[in-house]
Protein backbone atom coordinates (compact mmCIF):
# COMPACT_ATOMS: atom_id res chain seq x y z
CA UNK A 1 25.03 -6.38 -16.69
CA UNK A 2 21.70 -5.15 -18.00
CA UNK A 3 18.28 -5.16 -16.98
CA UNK A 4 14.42 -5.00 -18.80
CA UNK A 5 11.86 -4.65 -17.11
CA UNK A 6 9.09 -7.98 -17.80
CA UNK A 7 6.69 -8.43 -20.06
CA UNK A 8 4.21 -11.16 -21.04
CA UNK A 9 7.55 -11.67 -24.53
CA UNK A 10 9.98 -12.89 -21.33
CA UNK A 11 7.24 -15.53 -19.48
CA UNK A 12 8.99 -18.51 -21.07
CA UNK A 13 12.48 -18.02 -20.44
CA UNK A 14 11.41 -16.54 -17.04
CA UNK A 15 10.03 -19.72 -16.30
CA UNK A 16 12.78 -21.40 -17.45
CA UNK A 17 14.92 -20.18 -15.14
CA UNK A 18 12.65 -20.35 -12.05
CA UNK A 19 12.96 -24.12 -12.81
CA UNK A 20 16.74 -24.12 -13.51
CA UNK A 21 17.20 -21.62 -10.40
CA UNK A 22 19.30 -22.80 -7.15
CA UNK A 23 16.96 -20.62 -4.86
CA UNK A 24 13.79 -20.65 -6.95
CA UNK A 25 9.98 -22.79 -6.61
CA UNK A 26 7.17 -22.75 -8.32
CA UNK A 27 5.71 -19.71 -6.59
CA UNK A 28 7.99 -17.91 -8.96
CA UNK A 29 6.29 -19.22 -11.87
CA UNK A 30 4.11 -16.30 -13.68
CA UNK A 31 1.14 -19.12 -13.62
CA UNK A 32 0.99 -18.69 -9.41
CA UNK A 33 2.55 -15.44 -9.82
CA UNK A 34 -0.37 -13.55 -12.03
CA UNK A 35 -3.52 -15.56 -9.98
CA UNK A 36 -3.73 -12.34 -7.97
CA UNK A 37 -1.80 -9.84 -10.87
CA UNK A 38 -5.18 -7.40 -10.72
CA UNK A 39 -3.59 -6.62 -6.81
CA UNK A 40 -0.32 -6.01 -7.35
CA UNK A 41 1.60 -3.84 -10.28
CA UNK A 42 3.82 -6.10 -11.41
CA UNK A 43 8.09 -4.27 -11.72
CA UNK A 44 9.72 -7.44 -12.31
CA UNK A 45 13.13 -7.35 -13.63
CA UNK A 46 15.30 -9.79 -15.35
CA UNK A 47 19.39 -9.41 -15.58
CA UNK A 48 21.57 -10.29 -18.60
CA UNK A 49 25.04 -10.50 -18.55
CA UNK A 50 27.61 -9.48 -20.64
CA UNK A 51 26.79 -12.60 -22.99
CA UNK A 52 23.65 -11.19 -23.32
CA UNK A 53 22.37 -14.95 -20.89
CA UNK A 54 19.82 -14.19 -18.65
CA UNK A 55 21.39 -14.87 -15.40
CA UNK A 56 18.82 -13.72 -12.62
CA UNK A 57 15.31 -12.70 -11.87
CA UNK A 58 14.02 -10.43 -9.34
CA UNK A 59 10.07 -10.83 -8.66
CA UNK A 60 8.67 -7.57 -7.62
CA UNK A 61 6.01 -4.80 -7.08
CA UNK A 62 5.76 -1.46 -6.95
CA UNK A 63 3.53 0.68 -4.48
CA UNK A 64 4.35 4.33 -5.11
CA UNK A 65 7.86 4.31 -5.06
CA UNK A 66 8.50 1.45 -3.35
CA UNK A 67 9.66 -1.39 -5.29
CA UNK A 68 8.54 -4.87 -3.09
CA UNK A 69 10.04 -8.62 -3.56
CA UNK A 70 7.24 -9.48 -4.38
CA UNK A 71 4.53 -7.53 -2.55
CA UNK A 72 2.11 -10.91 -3.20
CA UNK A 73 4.49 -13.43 -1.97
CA UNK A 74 5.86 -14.59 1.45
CA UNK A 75 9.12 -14.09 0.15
CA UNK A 76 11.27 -13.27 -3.32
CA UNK A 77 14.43 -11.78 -3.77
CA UNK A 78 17.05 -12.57 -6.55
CA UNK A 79 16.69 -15.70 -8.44
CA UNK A 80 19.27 -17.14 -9.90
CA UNK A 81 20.71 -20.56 -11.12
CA UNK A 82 24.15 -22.56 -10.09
CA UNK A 83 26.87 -20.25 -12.43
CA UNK A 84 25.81 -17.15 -9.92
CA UNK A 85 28.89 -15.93 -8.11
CA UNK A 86 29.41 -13.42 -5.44
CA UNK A 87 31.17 -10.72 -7.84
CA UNK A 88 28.25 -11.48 -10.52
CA UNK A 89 25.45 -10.45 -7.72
CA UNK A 90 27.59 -6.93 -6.83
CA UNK A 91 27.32 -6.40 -10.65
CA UNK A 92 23.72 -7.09 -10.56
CA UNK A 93 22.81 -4.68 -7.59
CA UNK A 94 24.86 -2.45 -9.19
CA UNK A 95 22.36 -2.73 -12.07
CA UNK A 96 19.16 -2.75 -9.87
CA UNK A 97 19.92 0.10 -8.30
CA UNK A 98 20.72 2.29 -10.78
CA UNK A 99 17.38 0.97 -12.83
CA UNK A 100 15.43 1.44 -10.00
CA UNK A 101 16.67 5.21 -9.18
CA UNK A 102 16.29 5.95 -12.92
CA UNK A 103 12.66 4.91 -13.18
CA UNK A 104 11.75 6.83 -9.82
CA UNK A 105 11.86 4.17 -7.20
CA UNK A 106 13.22 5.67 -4.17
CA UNK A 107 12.91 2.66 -1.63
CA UNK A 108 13.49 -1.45 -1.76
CA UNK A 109 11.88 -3.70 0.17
CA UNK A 110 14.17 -6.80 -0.57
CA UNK A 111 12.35 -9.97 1.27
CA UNK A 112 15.37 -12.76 0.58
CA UNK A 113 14.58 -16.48 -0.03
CA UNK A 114 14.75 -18.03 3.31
CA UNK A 115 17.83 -20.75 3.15
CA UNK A 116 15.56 -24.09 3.53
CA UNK A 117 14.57 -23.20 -0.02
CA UNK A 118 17.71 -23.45 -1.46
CA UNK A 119 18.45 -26.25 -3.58
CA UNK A 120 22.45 -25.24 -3.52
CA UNK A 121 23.80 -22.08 -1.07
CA UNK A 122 22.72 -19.07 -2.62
CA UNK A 123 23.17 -15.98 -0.03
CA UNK A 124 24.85 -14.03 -2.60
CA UNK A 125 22.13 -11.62 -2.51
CA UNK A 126 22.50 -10.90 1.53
CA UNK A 127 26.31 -10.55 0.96
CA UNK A 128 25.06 -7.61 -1.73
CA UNK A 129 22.58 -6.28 0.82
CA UNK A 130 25.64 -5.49 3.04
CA UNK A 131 27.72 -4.35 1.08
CA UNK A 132 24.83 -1.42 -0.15
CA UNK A 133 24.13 -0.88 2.73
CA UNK A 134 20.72 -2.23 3.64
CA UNK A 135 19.00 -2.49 6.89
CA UNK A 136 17.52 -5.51 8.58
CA UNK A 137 13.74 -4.00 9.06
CA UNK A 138 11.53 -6.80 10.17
CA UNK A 139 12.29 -10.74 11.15
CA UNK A 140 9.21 -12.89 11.08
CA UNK A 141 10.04 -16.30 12.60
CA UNK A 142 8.37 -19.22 10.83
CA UNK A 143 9.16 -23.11 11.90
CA UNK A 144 10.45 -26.16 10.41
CA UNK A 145 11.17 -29.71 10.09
CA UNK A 146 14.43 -30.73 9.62
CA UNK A 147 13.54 -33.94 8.11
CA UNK A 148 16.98 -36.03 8.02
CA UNK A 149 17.33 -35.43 12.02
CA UNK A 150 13.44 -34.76 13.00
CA UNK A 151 12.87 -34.64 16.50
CA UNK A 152 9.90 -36.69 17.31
CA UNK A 153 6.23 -35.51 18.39
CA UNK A 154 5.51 -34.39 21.70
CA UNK A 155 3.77 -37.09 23.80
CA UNK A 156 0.21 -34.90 23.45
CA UNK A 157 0.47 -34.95 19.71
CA UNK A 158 1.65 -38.82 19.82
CA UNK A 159 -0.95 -39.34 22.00
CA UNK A 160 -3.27 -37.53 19.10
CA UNK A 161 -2.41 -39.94 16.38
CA UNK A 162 -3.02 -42.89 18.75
CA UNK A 163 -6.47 -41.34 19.54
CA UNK A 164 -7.24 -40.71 15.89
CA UNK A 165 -6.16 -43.53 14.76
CA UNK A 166 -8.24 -45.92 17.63
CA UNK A 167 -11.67 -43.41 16.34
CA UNK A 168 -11.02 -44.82 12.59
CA UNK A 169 -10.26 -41.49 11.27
CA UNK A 170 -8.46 -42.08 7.89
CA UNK A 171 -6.80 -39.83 5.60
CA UNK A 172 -6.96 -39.49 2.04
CA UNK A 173 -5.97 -37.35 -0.70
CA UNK A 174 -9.16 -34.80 -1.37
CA UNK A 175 -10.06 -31.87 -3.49
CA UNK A 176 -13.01 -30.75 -1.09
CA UNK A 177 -11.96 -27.10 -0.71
CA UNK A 178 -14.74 -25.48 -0.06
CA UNK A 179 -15.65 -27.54 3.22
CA UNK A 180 -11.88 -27.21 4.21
CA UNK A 181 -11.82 -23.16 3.70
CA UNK A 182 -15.30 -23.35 5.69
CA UNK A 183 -13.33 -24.69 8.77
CA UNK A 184 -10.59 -22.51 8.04
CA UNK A 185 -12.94 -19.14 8.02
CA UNK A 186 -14.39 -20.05 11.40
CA UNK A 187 -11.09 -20.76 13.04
CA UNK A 188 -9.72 -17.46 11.41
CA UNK A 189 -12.49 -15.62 12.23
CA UNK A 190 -13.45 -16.70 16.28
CA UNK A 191 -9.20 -17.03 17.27
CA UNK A 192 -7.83 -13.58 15.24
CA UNK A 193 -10.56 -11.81 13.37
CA UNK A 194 -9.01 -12.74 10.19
CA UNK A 195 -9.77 -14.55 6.91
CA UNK A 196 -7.44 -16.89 5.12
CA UNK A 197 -4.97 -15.43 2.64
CA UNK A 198 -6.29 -17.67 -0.38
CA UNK A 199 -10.36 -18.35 -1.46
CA UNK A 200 -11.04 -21.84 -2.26
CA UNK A 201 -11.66 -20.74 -5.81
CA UNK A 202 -7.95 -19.63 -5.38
CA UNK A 203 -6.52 -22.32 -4.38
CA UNK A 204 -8.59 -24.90 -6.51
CA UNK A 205 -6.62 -22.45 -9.34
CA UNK A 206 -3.73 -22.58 -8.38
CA UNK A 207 -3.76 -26.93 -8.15
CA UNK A 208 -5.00 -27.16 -11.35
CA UNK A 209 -2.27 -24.97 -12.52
CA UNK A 210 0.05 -27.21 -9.92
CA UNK A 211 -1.64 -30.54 -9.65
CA UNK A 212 1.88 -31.91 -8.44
CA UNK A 213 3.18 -29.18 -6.32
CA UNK A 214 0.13 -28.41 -4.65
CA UNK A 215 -1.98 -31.43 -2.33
CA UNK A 216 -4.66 -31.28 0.04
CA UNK A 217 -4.84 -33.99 2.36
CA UNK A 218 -8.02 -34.57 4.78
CA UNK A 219 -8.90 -36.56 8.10
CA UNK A 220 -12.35 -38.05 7.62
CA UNK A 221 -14.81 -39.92 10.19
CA UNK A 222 -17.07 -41.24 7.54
CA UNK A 223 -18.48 -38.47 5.10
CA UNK A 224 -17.30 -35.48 7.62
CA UNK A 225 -14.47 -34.02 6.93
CA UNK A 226 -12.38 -33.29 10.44
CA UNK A 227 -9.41 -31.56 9.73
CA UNK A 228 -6.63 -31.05 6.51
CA UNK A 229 -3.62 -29.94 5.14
CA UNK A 230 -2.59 -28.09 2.00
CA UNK A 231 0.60 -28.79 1.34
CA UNK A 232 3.60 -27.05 -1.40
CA UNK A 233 5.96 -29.31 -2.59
CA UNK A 234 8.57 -26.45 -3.43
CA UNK A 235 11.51 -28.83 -3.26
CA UNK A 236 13.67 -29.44 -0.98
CA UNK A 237 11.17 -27.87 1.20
CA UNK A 238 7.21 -29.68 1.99
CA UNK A 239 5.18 -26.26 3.11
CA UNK A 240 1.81 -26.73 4.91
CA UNK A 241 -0.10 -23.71 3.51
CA UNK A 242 -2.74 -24.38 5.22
CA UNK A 243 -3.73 -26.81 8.30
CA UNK A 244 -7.03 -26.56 10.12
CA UNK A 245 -8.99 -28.74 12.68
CA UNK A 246 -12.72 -28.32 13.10
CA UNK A 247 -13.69 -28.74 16.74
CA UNK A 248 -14.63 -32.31 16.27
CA UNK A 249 -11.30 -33.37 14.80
CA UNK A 250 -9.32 -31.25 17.79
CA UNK A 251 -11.13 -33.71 20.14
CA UNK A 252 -9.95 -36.84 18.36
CA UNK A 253 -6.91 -35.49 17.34
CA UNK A 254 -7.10 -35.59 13.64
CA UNK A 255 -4.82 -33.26 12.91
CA UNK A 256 -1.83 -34.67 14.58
CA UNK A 257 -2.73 -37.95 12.23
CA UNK A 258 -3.11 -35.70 9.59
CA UNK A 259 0.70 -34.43 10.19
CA UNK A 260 2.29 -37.56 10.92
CA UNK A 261 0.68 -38.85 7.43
CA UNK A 262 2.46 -36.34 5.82
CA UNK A 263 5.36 -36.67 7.38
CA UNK A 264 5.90 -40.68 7.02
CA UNK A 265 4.13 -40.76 3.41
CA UNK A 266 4.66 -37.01 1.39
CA UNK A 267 8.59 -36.17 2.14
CA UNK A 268 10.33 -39.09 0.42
CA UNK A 269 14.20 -36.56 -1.06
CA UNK A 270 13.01 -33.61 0.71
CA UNK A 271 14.94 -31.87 3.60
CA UNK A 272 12.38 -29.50 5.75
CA UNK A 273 8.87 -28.80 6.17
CA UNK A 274 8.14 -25.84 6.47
CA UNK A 275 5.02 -24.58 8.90
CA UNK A 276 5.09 -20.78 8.32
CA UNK A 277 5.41 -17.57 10.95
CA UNK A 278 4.08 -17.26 13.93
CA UNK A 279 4.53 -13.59 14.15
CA UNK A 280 2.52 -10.40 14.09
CA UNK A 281 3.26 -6.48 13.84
CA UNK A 282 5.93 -6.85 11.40
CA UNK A 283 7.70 -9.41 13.45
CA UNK A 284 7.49 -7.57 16.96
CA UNK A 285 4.75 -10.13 18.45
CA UNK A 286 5.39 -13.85 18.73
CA UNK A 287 2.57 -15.45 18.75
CA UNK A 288 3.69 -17.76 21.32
CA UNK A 289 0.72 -20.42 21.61
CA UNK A 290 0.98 -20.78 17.70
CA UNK A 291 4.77 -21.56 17.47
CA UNK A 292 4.33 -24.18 20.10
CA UNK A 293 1.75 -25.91 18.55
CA UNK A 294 4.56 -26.34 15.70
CA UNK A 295 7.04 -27.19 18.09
CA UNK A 296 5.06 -29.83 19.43
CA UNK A 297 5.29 -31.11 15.92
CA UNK A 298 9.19 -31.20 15.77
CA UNK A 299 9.80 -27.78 14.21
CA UNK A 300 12.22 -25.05 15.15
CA UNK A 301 12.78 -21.55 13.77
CA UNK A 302 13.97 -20.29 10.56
CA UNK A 303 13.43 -16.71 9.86
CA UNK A 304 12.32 -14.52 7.22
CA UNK A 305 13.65 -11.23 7.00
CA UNK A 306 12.75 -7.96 5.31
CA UNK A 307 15.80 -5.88 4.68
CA UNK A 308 14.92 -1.80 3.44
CA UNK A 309 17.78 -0.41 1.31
CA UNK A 310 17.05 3.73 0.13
CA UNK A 311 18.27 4.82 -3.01
């Protein structure tokens, strides 16, 4: 097994495996991937095997000499397509590692693609982890949808789509993201001091470069825009990005109508939806009001772990 290091000479048959991959979406893809490349320094790696195929991809960072998977993503540890075997992934650590220690890096931050992204099992990678010796070091919990057995909404948010639906409020595809990041920024700002990971210029970016994957929908009362959704199709999994209510639309419930839109009209051969993590200082702090807002939707945990392996 041998590695290079990427260049702007491998972004085709990168991308061709990304789409090929049994653990990969279109996050991978060096179109989303480089939107925000002036932030990160890119130490992506791709592995050939002995038939000189390229057989995996590992999106990545560095920071000193820390090398992160991927530093700019949620998530992003080896990905690889449907002829990956257990053995195969040993050989390929065994190749990462000895890259990595060669050009300097003394510590990886390996963030593994959560399993409700997986097209076909593909926990090679954690199996690896063990066996080299690599420490669980943070576990964000996030929620989802299963959507085959989905658990219906709570009465209050049942009781929101009645509401919404009795005011008129009607939803429709829309491209408005400037009003919608306006909402967001308030929200952010008066509930945790924050702003929103993405700008609106960002994300109107990243849909042109996506026009499929990526979908706003928006609850309207007339011209006003209530409350919305941005939504990534990364297959079998429907993440909601994004999914603010101004305080208009929390009084007729728009964004429950908004959700149950989505859910009866967007997921036709999916299997989750995702809603994100509700968790703070690395994992130690549940936000406890945010994951029951989710739960109130139908969702239940799925984790995202950060595992720290020292070379």
């Amino acid at each position: 097994m041998r590695t290079e290091r990427y260049d702007s000479t491998h972004r085709e048959a990168w991308n061709a495996l990304v789409s090929r991959s049994k653990n990969g979406t279109f996050l991978f893809n060096r179109s989303y991937m480089e939107y925000h490349a002036d932030r990160y320094q890119d130490h992506s790696l791709l592995f050939y095997d002995e038939r000189d195929r390229l057989t995996a991809i590992l999106p990545a960072s560095q920071q000193g000499k820390e090398l992160i998977s991927h530093g700019g993503l949620t998530y992003g540890g080896i990905i690889c397509d449907t002829e990956m075997k257990a053995s195969a992934m040993l050989e390929i650590f065994d190749a990462l590692l000895e890259t990595l220690r060669r050009d300097g890096i003394s510590r990886l931050m390996y963030k593994p693609v959560p399993h409700i992204f997986h097209r076909y099992p593909s926990e090679e990678d954690l199996y690896a982890l063990y066996r080299n010796s690599a420490r669980l070091v943070r576990r964000d919990a996030s929620s989802a949808i299963a959507l085959p057995e989905r658990i219906k909404f709570a009465k209050g948010k049942r009781e929101g789509v009645r509401k919404a639906e009795r005011h008129g409020v009607r939803i429709q595809r829309c491209m408005d993201f400037d009003g919608f990041f306006e909402i967001g920024r308030r929200i952010m700002q008066e509930k945790y001091d924050r702003q929103p990971v993405h700008t609106a210029t960002e994300i109107q970016y990243l849909q042109d470069c996506f026009p499929e994957a990526i979908q706003f929908h928006a609850a309207f009362d007339g011209p006003i825009m209530l409350a919305g959704a941005i939504t990534y199709n990364c297959n079998p999994t429907l993440h909601v990005q994004y999914m603010y209510s101004s305080p208009d639309g929390q009084q007729v419930g728009a964004l429950d109508l908004v959700l149950h839109h989505l859910l009866e009209s967007q997921t036709g051969g999916l299997r989750y939806v995702s809603f994100g993590v509700s968790t703070e200082d690395e994992g130690r702090y549940l936000n406890e009001g945010l994951i029951h807002q989710k739960e109130m939707f139908g969702a239940r945990t799925v984790v995202h772990d950060f595992y720290e392996l020292h070379l």
